[in-house]
N, C-alpha and C. Protein backbone atom coordinates (compact mmCIF):
# COMPACT_ATOMS: atom_id res chain seq x y z
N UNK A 1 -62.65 -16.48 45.78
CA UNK A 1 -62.97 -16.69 44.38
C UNK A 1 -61.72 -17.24 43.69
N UNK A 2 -61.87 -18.01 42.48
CA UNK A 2 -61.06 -19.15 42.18
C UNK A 2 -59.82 -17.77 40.90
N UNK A 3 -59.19 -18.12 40.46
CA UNK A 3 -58.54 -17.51 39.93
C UNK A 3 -58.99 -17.27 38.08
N UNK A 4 -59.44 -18.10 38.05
CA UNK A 4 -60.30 -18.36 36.23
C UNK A 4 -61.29 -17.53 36.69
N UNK A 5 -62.49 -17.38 37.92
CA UNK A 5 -63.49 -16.96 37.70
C UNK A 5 -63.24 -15.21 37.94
N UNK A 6 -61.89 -15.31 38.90
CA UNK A 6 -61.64 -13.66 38.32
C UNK A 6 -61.17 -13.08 37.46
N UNK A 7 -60.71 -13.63 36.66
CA UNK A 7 -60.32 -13.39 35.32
C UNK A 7 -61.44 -13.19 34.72
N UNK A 8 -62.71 -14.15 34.76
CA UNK A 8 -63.97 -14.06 33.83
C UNK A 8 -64.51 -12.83 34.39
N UNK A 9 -64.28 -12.67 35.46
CA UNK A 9 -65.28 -11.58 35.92
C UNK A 9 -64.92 -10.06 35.80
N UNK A 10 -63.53 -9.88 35.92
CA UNK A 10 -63.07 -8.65 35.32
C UNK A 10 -62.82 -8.55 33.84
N UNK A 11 -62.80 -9.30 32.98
CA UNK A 11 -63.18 -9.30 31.62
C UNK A 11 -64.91 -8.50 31.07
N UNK A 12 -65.47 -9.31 31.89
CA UNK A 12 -67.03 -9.03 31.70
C UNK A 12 -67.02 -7.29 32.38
N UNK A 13 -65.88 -7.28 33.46
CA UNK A 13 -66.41 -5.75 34.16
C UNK A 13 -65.93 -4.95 33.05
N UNK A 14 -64.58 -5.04 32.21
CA UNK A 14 -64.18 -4.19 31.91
C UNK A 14 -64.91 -3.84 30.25
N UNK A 15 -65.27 -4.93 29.57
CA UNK A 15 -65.60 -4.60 28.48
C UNK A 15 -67.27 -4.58 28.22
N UNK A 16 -67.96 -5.26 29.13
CA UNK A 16 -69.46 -4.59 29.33
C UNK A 16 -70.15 -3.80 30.46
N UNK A 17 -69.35 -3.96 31.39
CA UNK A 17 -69.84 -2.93 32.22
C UNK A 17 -69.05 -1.41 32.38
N UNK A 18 -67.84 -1.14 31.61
CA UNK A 18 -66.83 -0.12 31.62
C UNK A 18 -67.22 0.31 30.32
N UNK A 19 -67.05 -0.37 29.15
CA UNK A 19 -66.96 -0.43 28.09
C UNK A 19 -65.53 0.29 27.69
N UNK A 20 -64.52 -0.40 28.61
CA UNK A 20 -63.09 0.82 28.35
C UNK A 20 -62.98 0.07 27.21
N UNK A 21 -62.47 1.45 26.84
CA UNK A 21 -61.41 1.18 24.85
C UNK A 21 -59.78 2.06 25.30
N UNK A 22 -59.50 1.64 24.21
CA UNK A 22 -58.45 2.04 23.92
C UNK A 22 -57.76 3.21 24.04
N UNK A 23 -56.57 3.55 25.12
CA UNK A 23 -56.24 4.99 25.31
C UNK A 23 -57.02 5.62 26.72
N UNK A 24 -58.06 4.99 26.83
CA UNK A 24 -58.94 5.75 27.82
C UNK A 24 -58.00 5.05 29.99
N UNK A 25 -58.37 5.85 30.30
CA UNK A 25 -57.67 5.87 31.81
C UNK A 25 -58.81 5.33 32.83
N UNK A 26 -58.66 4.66 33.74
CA UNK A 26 -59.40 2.88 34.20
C UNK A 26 -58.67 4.18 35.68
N UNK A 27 -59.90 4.24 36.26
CA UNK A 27 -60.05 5.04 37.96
C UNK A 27 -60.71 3.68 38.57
N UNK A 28 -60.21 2.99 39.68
CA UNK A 28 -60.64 1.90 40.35
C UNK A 28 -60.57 2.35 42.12
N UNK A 29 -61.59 2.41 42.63
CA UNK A 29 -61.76 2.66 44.23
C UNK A 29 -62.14 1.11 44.62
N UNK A 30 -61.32 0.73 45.35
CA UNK A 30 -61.67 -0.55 46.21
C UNK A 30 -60.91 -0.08 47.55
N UNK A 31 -60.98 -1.59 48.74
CA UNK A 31 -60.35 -1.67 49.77
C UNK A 31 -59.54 -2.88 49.62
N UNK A 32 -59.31 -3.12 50.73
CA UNK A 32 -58.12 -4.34 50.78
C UNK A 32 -58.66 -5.37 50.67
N UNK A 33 -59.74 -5.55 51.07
CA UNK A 33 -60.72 -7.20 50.11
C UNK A 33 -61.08 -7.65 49.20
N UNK A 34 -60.51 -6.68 48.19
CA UNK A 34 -60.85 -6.90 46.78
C UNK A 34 -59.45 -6.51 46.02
N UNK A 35 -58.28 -6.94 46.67
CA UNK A 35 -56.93 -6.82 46.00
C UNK A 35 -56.56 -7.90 44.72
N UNK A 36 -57.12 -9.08 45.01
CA UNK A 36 -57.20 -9.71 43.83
C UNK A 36 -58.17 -9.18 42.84
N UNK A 37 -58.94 -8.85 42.63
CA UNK A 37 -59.87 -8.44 41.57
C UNK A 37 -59.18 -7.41 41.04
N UNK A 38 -58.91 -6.49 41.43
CA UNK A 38 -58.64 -5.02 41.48
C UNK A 38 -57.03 -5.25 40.79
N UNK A 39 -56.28 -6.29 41.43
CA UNK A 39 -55.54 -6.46 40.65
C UNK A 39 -55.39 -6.81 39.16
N UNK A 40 -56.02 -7.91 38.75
CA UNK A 40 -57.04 -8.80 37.46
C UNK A 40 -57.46 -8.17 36.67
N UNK A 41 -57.97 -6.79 37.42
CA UNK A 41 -58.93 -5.15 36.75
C UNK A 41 -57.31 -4.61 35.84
N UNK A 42 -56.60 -4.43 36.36
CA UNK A 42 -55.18 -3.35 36.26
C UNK A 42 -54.61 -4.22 35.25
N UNK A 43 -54.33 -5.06 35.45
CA UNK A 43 -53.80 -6.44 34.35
C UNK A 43 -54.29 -6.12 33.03
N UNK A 44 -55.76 -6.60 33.07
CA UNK A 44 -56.63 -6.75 32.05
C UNK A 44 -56.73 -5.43 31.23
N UNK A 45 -56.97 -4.54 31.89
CA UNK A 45 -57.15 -2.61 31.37
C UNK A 45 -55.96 -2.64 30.75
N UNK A 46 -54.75 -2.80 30.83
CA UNK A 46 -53.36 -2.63 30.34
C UNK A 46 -53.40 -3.40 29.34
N UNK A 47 -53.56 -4.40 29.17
CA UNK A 47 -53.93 -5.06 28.07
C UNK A 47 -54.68 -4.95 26.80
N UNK A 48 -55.59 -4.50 27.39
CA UNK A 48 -56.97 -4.12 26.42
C UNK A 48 -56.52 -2.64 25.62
N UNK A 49 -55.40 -1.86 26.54
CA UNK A 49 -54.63 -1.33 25.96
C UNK A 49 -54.85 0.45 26.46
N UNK A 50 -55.43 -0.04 28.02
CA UNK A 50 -55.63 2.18 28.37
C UNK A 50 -54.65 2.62 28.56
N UNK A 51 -54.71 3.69 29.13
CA UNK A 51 -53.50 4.61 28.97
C UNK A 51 -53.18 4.80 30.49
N UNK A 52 -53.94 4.36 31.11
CA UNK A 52 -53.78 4.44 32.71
C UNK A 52 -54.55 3.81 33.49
N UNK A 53 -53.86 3.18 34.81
CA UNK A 53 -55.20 2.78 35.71
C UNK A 53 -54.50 3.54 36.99
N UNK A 54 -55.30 4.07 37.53
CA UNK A 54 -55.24 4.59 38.97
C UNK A 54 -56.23 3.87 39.85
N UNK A 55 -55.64 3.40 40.61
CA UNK A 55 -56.44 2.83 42.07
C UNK A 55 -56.68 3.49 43.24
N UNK A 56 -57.20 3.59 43.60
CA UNK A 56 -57.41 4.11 45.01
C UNK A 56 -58.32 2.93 45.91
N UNK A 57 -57.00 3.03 46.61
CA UNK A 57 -57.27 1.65 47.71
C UNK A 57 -57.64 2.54 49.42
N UNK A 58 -58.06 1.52 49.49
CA UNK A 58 -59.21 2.24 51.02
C UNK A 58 -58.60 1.03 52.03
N UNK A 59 -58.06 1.21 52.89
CA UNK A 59 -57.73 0.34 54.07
C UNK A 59 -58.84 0.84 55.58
N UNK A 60 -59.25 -0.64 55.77
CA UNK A 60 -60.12 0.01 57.16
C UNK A 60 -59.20 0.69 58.48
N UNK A 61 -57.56 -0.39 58.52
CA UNK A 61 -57.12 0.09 60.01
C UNK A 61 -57.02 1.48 59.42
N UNK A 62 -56.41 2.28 58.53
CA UNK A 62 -56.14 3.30 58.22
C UNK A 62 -57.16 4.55 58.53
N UNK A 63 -58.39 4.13 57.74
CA UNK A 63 -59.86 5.00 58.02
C UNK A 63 -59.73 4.68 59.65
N UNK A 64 -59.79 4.10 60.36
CA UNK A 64 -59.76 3.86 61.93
C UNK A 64 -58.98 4.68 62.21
N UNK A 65 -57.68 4.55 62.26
CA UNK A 65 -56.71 5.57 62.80
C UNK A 65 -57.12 7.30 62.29
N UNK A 66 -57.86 7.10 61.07
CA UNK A 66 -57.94 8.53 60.63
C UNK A 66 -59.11 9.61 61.68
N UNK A 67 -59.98 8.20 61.69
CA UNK A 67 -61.37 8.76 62.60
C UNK A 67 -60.97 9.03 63.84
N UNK A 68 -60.23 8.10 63.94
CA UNK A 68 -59.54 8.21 65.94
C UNK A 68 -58.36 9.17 66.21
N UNK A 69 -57.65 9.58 65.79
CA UNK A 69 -56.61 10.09 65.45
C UNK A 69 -56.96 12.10 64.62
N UNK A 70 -57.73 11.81 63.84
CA UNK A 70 -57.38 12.87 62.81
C UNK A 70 -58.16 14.27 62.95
């Protein structure tokens, strides 16, 4: 995805599908295929002016090693 259209698209996530305002704290679960977005997400939320974004990123080798391993 092109770099304008992720910009458009985490705009649209954050203020009609989140409806974050102001002060409020932005919880984001992705994996490693969606590091640009997720990034764009964190950008944009800071901007718009929350008070936090926490990510929680999901890696597959990791879940692999966890299943095989843990």
């Amino acid at each position: 995805m092109n770099e304008n259209r992720i910009r458009k698209y985490a705009k649209v996530l954050l203020k009609v599908g989140v409806n974050l305002q102001k002060g409020q704290i932005l919880l984001l679960q992705t994996n490693t295929d969606a590091l640009d977005i997720a990034r764009e997400l964190t950008k944009q939320a800071f901007e718009m002016g929350a008070k936090d974004v926490i990510v929680h990123l999901e890696d597959p080798y990791i879940e692999h090693f966890r299943a095989k391993y843990g």
